[in-house]
Protein backbone atom coordinates (compact mmCIF):
# COMPACT_ATOMS: atom_id res chain seq x y z
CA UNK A 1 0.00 0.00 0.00
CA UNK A 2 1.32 3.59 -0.76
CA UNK A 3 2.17 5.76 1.89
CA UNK A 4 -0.85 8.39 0.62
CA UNK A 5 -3.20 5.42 0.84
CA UNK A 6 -1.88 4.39 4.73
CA UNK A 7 -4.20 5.14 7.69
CA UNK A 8 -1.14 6.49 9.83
CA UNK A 9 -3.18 6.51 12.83
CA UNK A 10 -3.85 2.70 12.38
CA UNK A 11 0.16 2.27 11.79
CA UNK A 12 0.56 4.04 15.18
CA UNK A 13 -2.18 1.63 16.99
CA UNK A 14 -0.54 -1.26 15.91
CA UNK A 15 3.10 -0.37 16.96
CA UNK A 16 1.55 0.45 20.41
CA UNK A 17 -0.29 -3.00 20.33
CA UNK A 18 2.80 -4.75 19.45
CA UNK A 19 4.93 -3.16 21.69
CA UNK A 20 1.61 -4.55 24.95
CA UNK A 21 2.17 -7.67 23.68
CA UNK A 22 5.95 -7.37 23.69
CA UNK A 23 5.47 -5.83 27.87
CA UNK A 24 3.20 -8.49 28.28
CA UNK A 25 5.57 -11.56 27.04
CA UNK A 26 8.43 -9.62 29.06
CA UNK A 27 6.71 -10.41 32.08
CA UNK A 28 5.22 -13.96 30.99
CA UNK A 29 8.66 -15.54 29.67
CA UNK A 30 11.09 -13.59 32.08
CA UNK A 31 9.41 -13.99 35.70
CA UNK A 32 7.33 -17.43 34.67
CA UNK A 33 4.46 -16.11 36.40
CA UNK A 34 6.80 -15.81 40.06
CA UNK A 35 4.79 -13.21 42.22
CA UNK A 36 7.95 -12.11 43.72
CA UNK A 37 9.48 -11.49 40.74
CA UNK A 38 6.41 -9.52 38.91
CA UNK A 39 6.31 -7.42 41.84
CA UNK A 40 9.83 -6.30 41.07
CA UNK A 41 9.51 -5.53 37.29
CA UNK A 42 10.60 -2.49 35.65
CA UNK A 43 8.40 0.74 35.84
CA UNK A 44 6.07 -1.69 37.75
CA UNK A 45 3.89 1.25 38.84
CA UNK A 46 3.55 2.06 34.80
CA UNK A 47 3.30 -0.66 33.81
CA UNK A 48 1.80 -2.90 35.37
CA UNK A 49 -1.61 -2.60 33.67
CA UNK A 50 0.06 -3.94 30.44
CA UNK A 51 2.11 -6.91 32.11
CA UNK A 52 -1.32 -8.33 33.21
CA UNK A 53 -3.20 -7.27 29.98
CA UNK A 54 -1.04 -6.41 27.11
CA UNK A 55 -2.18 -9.68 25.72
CA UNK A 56 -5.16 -7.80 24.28
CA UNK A 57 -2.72 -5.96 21.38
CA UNK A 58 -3.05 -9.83 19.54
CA UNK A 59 -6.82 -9.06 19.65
CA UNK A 60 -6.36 -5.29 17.91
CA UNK A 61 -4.04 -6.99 15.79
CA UNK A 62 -6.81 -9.12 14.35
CA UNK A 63 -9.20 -6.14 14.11
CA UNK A 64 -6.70 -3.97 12.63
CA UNK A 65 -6.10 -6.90 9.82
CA UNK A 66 -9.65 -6.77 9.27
CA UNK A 67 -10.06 -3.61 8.72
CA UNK A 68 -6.86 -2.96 6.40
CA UNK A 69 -8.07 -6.07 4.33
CA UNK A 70 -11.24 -4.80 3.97
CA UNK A 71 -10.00 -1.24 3.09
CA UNK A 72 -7.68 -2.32 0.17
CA UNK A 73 -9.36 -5.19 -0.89
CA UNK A 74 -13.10 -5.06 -0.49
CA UNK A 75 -13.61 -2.46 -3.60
CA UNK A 76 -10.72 -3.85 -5.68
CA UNK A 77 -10.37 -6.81 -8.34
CA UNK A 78 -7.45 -8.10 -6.95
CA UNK A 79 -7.02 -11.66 -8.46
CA UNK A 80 -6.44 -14.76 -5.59
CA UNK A 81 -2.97 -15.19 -7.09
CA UNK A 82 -2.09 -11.36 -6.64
CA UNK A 83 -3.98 -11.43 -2.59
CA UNK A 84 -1.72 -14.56 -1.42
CA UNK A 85 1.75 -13.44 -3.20
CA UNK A 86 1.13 -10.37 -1.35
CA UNK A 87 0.61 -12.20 1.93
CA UNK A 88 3.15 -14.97 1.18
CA UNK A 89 5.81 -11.93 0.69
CA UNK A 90 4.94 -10.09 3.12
CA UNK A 91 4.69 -12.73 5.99
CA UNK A 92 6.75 -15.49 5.19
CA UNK A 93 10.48 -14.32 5.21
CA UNK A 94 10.73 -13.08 8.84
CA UNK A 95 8.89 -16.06 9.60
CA UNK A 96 11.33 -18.38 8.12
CA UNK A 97 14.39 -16.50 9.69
CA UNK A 98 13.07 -16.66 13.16
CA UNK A 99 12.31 -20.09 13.13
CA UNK A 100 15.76 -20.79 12.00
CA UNK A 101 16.71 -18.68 14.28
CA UNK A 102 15.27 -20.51 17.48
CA UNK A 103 16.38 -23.81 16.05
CA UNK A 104 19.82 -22.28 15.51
CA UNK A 105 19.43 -21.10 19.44
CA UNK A 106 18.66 -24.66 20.32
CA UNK A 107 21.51 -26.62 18.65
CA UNK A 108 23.48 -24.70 20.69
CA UNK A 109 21.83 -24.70 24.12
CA UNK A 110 20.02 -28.25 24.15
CA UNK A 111 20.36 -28.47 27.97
CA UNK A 112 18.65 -25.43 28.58
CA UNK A 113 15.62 -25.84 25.60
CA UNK A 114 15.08 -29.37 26.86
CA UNK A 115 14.32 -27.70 30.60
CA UNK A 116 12.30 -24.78 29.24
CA UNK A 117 10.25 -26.85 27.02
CA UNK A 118 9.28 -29.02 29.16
CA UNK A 119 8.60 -26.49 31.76
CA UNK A 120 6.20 -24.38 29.74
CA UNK A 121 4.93 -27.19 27.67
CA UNK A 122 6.47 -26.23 24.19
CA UNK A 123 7.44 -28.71 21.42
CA UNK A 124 10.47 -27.90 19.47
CA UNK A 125 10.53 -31.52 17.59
CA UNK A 126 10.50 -32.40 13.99
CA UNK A 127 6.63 -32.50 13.59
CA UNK A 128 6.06 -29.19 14.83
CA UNK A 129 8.99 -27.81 12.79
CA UNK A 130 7.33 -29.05 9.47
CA UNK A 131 4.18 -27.55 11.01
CA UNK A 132 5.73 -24.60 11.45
CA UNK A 133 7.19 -24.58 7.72
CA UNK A 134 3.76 -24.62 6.05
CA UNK A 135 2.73 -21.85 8.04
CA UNK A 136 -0.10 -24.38 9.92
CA UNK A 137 1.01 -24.10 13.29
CA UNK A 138 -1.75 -23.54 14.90
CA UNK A 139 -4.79 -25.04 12.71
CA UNK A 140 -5.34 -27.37 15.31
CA UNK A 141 -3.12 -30.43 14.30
CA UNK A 142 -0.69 -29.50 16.39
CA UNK A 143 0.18 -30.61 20.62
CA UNK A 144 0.87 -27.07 21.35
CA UNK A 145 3.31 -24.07 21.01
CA UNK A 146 6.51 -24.52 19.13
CA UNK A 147 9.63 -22.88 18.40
CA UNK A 148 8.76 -18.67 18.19
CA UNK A 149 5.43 -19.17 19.76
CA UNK A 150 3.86 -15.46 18.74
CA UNK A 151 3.89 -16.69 15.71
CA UNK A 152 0.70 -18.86 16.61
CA UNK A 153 -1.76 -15.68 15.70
CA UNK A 154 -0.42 -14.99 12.67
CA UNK A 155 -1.12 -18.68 11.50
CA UNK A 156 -4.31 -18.55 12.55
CA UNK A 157 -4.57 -14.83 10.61
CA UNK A 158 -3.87 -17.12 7.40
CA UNK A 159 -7.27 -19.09 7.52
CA UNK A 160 -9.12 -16.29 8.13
CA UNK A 161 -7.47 -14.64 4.47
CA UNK A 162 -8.33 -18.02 2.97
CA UNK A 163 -12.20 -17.24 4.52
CA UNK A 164 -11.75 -13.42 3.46
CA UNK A 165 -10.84 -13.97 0.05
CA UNK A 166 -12.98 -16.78 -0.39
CA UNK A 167 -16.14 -14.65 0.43
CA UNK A 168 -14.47 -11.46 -1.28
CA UNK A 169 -17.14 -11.12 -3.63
CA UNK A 170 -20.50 -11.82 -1.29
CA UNK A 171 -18.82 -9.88 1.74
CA UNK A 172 -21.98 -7.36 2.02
CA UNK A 173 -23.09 -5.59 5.27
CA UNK A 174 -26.17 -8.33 5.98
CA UNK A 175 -23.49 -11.56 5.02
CA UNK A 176 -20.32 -10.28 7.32
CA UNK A 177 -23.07 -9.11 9.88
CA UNK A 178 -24.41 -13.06 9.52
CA UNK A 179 -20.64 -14.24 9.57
CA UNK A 180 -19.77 -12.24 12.98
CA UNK A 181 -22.69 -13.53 14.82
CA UNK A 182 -21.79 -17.00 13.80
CA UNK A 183 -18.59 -16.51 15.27
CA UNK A 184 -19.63 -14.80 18.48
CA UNK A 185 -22.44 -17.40 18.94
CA UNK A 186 -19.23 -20.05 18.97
CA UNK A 187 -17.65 -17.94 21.53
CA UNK A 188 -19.97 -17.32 23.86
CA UNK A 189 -21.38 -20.34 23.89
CA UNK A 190 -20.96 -24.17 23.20
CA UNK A 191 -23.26 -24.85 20.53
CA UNK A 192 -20.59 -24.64 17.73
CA UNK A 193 -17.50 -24.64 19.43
CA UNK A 194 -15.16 -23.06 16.39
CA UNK A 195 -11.63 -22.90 17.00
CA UNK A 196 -10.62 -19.38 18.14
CA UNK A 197 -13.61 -17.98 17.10
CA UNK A 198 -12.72 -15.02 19.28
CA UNK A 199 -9.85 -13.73 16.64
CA UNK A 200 -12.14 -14.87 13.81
CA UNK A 201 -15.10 -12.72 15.16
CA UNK A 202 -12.28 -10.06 15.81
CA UNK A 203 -11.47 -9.89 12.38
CA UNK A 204 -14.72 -9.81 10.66
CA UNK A 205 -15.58 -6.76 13.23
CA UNK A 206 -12.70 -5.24 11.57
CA UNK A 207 -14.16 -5.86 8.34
CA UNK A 208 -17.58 -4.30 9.70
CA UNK A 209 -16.01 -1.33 10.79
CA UNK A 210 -14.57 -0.65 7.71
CA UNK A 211 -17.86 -0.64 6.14
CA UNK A 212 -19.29 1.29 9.13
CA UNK A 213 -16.30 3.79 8.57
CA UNK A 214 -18.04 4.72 5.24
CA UNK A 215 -21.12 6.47 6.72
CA UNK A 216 -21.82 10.25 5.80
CA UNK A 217 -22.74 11.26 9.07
CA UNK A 218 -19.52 11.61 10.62
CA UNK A 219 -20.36 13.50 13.60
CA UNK A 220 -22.34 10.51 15.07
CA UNK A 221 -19.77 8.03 14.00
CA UNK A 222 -17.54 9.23 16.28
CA UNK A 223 -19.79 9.93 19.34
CA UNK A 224 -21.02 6.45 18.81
CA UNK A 225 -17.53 4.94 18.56
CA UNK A 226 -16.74 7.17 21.77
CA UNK A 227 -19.42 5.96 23.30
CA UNK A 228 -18.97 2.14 22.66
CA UNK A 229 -15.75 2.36 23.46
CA UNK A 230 -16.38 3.53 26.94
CA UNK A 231 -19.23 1.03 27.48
CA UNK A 232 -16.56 -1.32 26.77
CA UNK A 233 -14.63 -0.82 29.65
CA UNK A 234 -17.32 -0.03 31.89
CA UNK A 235 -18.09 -2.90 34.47
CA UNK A 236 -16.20 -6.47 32.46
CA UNK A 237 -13.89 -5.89 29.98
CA UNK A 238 -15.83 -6.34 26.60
CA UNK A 239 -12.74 -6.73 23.43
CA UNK A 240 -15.60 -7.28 20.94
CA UNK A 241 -16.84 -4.11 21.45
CA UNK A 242 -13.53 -2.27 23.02
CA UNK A 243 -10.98 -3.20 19.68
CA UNK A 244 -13.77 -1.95 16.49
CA UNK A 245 -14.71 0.95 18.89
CA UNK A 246 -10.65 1.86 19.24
CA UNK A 247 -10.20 1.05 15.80
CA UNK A 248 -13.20 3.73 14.51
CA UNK A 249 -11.70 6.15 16.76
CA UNK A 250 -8.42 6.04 15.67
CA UNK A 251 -9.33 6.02 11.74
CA UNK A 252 -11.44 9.03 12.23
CA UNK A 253 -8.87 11.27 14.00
CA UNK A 254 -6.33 10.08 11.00
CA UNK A 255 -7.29 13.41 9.14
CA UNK A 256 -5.64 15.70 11.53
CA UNK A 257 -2.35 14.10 11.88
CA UNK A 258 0.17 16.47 9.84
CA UNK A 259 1.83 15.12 7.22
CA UNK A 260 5.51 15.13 8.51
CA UNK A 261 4.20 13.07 11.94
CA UNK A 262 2.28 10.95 9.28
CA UNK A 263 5.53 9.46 7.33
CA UNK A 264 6.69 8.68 11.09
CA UNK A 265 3.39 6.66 12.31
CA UNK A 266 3.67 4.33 9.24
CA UNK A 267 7.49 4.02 9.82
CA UNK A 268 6.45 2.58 13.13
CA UNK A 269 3.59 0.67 11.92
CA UNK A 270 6.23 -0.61 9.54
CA UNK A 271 8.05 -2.22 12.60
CA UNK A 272 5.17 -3.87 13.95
CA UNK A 273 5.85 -7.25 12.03
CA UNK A 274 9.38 -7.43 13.00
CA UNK A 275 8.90 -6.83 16.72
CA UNK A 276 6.11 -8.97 17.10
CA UNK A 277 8.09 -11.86 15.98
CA UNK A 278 11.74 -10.98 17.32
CA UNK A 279 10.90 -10.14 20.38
CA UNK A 280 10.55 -13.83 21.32
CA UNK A 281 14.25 -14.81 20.50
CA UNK A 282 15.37 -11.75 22.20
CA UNK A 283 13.82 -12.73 25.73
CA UNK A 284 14.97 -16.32 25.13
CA UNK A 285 18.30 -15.13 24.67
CA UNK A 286 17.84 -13.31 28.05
CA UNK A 287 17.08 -16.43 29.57
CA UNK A 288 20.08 -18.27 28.18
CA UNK A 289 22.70 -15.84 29.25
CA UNK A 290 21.26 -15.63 32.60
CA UNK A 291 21.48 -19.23 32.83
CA UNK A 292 25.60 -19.40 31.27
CA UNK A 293 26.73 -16.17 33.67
CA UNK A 294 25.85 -16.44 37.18
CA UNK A 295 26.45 -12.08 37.18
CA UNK A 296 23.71 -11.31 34.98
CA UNK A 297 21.27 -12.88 37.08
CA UNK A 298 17.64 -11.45 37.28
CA UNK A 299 19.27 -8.70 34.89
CA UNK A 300 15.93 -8.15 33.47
CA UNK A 301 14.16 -6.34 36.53
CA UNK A 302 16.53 -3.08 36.32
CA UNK A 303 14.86 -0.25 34.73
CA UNK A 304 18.31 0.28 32.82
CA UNK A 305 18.14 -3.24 31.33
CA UNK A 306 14.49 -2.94 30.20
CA UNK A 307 15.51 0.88 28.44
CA UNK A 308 18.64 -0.96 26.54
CA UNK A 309 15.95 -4.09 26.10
CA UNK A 310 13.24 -2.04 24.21
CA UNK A 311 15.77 0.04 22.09
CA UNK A 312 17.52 -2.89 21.11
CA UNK A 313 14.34 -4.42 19.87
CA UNK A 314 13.01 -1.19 18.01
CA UNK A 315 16.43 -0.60 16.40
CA UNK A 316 17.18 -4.11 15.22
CA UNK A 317 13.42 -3.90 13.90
CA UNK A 318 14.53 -1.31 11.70
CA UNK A 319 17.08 -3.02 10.41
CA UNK A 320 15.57 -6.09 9.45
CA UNK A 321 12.55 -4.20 7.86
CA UNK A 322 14.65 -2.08 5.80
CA UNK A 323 17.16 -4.56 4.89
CA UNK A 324 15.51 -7.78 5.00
CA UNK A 325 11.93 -7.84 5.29
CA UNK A 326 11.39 -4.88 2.65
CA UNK A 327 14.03 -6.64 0.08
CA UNK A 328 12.59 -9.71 0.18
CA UNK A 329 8.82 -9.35 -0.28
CA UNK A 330 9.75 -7.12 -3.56
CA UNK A 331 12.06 -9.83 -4.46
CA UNK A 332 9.43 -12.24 -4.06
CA UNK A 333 6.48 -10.25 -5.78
CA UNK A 334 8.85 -9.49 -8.69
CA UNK A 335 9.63 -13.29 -9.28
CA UNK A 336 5.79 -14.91 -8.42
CA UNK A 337 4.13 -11.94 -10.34
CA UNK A 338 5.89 -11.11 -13.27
């Protein structure tokens, strides 16, 4: 997509919910759940709201994805062949690297994979790994996570393009409305029981907000959004209505953002890819080194650690978009397409 055609405010939404789930996995794979140890976490006093629930970003993710698809795709003519080159490019090179990457980690720390595996129930064996090759982790064959586990939602974000593009051309207001409730029906109750029906009704809500997005009246768009969104945190937490709410927030404030702050939102949304999925081999690595060097023990609950940590990550983000990710799905497009 163009940078005139980018929804910078969306870009900026989904480095924020990448960097949640990033705080959030910080705490999860670091501490291992250990009271004591949360307790002491950096900025704890910040952030402690996103250690317990930065988890949610995976759900914006899905609504975001919805959305975008829905924005460049819904109107358009794109062919199937053109929709998952796009997707193959775009998604499949970083995922390759980083799961060569932990396997690469493992040959040369068996002892300590064998001990965290086991621990938090992960299987880096040979089935998984082939699982993890044709991009099906998670598609319900498998015995659980494997190798760089984030990557679990973005497998699952591949059935629901096959189900997007598949429906491309019937994807009205009344048939996505039909499709959501389907989906929500499976959630909230046990009459269909659809595996993770909660990131497929995510995404379709994405879709619906799109096509929401496109009503005239503008002024009560965005005092209804407002007003959803705030029911949605009012009393239980309600992510249904809390990510499209965010979502039609966000896209309607995208018109005042100046230009010059624009180009800088979609650099970070450009990042969002690349931090999602090397964060993961960057905490592990944590983990090993603590275990090899007795000194660097519990290094990771210093404030100074976690600044170096996070600007590390963002950095080396930058680099592999620019010079690997970026590359790569051009490289790709220009050889499947052409």
């Amino acid at each position: 997509m163009r940078l005139k055609n980018r929804i910078a405010s969306l870009e900026l939404l989904r480095f924020f919910a990448s960097i949640s789930v990033v705080i959030y996995h910080y705490k999860f794979v670091l501490s291992g759940n250990n009271p004591e140890l949360i307790s002491k976490l950096p900025f704890n006093e910040i952030l402690n709201f996103l250690y317990n629930y930065g988890r949610y970003g995976v759900h914006i993710f899905f609504t975001i994805s919805g959305f975008i698809f829905a924005y460049i795709y819904l109107d358009s003519k794109t062919t199937g062949r053109v929709f998952f080159v796009n997707r193959f490019a775009r998604l499949y090179p970083l995922h390759f690297l980083t799961l060569m990457l932990i396997v690469f980690f493992q040959f040369l720390e068996p002892l300590f994979f064998k001990e965290y595996n086991q621990v938090n129930n992960i299987f880096n064996d040979t089935y998984h790994f082939i699982l993890q090759i044709f991009f099906i982790s998670s598609w319900g064959i498998e015995k659980g996570f494997s190798f760089n586990t984030p990557i679990w939602s973005v497998s699952i974000e591949i059935v629901l393009y096959i189900i997007f593009f598949s429906l491309i051309r019937y994807l009205k207001l009344y048939i996505n409305l039909l499709i959501i409730l389907i989906f929500v029906l499976s959630y909230k109750t046990s009459i269909l029981n659809i595996r993770f029906d909660e990131y497929a009704a995510l995404f379709f809500l994405g879709v619906l907000t799109y096509q929401i997005s496109k009503f005239k009246k503008k002024k009560v768009l965005l005092l209804s959004s407002l007003f959803f969104l705030i029911f949605s945190i009012i009393g239980n937490f309600k992510v249904l209505i809390f990510a499209p709410s965010l979502i039609l927030v966000a896209v309607q404030f995208d018109k005042y953002i100046f230009n010059k702050l624009r180009l800088f939102f979609v650099k970070l949304g450009n990042l969002t890819y690349s931090t999602y999925l090397i964060h993961y081999p960057f905490l592990l690595l944590v983990l090993i080194y603590e275990n090899k060097f007795s000194n660097l023990n519990k290094i990771y609950l210093y404030n100074s650690f976690f600044v170096i940590f996070f600007i590390t990550l963002i950095l080396f983000s930058h680099i592999v978009f620019d010079y690997f990710e970026k590359p790569l799905n051009k490289f790709i497009r220009i050889k499947l397409l052409n």
